[in-house]
Protein backbone atom coordinates (compact mmCIF):
# COMPACT_ATOMS: atom_id res chain seq x y z
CA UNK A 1 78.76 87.45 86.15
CA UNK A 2 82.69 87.34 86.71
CA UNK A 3 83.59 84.80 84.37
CA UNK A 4 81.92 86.42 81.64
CA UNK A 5 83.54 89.64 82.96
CA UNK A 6 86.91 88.32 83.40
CA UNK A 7 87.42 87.14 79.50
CA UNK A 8 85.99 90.11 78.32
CA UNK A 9 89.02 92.11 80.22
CA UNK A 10 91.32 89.77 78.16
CA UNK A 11 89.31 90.47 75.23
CA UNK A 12 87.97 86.65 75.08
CA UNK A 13 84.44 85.34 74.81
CA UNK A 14 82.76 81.85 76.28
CA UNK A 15 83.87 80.31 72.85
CA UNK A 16 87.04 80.55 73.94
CA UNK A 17 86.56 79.21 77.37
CA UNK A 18 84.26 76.40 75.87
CA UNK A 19 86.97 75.24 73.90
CA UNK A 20 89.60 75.24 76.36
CA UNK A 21 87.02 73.15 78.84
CA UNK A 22 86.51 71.27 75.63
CA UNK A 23 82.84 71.57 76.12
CA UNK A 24 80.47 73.00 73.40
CA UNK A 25 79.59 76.84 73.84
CA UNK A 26 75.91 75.58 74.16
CA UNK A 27 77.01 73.28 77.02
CA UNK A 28 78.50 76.12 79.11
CA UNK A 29 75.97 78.67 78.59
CA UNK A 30 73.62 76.12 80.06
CA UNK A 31 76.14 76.15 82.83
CA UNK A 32 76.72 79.48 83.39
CA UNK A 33 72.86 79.87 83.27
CA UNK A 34 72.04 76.82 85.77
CA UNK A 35 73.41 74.78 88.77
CA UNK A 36 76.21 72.72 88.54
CA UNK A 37 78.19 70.21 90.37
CA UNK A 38 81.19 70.64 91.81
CA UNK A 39 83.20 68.79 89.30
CA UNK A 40 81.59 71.22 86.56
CA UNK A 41 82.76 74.13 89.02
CA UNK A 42 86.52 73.12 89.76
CA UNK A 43 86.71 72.69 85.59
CA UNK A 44 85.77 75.91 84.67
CA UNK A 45 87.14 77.48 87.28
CA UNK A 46 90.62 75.56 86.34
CA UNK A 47 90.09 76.92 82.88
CA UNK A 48 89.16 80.24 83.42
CA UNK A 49 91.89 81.02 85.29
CA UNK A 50 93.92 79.34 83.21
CA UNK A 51 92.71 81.66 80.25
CA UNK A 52 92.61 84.96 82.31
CA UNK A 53 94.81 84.87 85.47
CA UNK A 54 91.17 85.02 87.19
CA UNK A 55 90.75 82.97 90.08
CA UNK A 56 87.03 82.28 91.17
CA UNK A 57 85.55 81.42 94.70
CA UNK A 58 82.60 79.70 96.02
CA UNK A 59 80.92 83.13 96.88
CA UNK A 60 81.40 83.46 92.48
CA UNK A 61 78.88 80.44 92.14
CA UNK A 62 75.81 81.69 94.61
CA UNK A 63 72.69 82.68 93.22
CA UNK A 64 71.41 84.36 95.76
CA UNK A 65 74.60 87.20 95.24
């Protein structure tokens, strides 16, 4: 997936990205791993990129990619 793929190239983890959504790591794996709406989406998008300089689209969030 690219957001796990995005903080590893800035050597960070979804700890990291947890904490700056100020969610718990168990939260966003659960995420990551299921749907979400898109208030969940525009946050960790927001903080990814805010982590990593990595900007995610809607084509990022399709399961059927």
């Amino acid at each position: 997936m690219k957001v796990r793929a995005a903080l590893a190239s800035k050597g960070l983890n979804q700890g990291d990205l947890a904490d700056m959504m100020n969610v718990s790591k168990q939260s966003l794996s659960y995420t990551l791993n299921n749907s979400m709406n898109m208030k969940t989406a525009l946050l960790l998008t927001d903080s990814l990129n805010a982590l990593t300089n990595e900007t995610l689209t809607l084509d990022d969030f399709r399961k059927d990619q």
